[in-house]
Protein backbone atom coordinates (compact mmCIF):
# COMPACT_ATOMS: atom_id res chain seq x y z
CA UNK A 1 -9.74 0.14 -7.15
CA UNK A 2 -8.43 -0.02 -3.61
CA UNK A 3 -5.14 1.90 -2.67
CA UNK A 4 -2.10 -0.09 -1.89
CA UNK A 5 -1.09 -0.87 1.67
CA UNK A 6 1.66 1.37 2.59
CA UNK A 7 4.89 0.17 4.95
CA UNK A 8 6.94 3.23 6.48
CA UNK A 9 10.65 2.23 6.24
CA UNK A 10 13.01 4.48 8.77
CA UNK A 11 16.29 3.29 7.97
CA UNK A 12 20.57 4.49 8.44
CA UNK A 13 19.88 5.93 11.75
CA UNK A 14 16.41 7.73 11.22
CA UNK A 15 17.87 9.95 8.73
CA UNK A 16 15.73 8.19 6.20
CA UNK A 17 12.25 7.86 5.79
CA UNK A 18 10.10 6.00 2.86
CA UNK A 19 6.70 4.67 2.12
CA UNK A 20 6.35 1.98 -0.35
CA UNK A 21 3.74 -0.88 -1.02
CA UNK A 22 3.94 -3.49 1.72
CA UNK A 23 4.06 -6.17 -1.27
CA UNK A 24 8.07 -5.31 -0.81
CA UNK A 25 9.84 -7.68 1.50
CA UNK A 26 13.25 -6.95 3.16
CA UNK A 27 16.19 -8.54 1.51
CA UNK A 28 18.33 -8.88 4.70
CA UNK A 29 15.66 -11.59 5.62
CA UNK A 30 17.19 -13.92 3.21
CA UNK A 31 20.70 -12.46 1.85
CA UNK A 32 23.03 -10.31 3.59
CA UNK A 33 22.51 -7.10 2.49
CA UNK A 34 25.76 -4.24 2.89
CA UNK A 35 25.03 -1.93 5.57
CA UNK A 36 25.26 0.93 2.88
CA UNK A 37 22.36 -0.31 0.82
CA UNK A 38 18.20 -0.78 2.39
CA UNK A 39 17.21 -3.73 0.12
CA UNK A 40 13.10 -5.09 -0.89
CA UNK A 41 12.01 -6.78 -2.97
CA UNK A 42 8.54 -8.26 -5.10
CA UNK A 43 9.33 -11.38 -6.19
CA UNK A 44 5.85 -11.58 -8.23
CA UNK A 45 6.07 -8.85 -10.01
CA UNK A 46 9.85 -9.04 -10.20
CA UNK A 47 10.44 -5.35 -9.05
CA UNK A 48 13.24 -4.22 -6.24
CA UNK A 49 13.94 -1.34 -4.22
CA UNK A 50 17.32 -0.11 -3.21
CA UNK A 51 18.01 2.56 -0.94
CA UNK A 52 22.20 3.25 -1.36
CA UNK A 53 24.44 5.50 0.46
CA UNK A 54 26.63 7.03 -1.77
CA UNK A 55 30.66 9.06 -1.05
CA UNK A 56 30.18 12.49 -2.04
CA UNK A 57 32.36 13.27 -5.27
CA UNK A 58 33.30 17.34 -5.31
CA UNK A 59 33.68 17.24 -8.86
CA UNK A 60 30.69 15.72 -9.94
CA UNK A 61 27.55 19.17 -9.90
CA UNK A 62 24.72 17.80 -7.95
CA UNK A 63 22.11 17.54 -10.89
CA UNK A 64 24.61 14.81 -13.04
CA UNK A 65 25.38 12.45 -9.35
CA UNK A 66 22.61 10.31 -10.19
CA UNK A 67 23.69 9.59 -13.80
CA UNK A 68 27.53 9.57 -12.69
CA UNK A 69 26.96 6.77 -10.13
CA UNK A 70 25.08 4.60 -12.65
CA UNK A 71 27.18 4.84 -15.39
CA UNK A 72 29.82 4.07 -12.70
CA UNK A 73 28.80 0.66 -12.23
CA UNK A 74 28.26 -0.26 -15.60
CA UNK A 75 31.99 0.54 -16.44
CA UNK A 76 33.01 -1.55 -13.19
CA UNK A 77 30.98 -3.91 -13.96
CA UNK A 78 32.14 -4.09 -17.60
CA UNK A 79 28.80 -3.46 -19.08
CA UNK A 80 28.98 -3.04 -23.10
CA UNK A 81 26.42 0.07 -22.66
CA UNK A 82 24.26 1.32 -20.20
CA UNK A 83 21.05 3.73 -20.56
CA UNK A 84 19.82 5.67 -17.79
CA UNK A 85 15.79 5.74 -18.71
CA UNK A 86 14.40 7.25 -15.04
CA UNK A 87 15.75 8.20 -12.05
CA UNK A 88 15.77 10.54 -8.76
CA UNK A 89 17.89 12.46 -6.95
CA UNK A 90 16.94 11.98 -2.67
CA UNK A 91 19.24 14.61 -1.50
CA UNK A 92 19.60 13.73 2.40
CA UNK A 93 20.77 16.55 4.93
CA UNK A 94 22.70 15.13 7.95
């Protein structure tokens, strides 16, 4: 089985760099995108990417951000329940 092609994104200035499968297409080339967020998409497979610049919150530790933020929007977006299954913390130093 042959390995995916690989597109480098450098995105928010150069301060971030990722490589993903080129089957991912920009979302600014069809919707405006905010310039906080680095949008793709696979519209076969129906799988996204989103790259999000988040405000720093001093009382949330480091290790629980991830969980805060998503659980965040769920409540403002008046979700009856929300899991988080997976996720990642990218810290980025400016």
């Amino acid at each position: 089985m042959s390995s995916p092609v690989l597109c480098c994104l450098t995105s928010f200035g150069g301060k971030l760099s990722s490589l993903f499968p080129h089957r991912f297409q920009d979302v600014s080339d069809i919707r405006q995108v905010p310039d906080h967020q680095e949008v793709f998409a696979d519209a076969t497979r129906d799988e996204s990417l989103i790259f999000e610049l988040l405000e720093y919150k001093h009382d949330v530790a480091d290790n629980g951000s991830a969980v805060w933020f998503l659980q965040d929007l769920a409540n403002e977006q008046d979700a009856e329940g929300s899991v988080v299954c997976h996720y990642f913390i990218l810290l980025l130093m400016v």
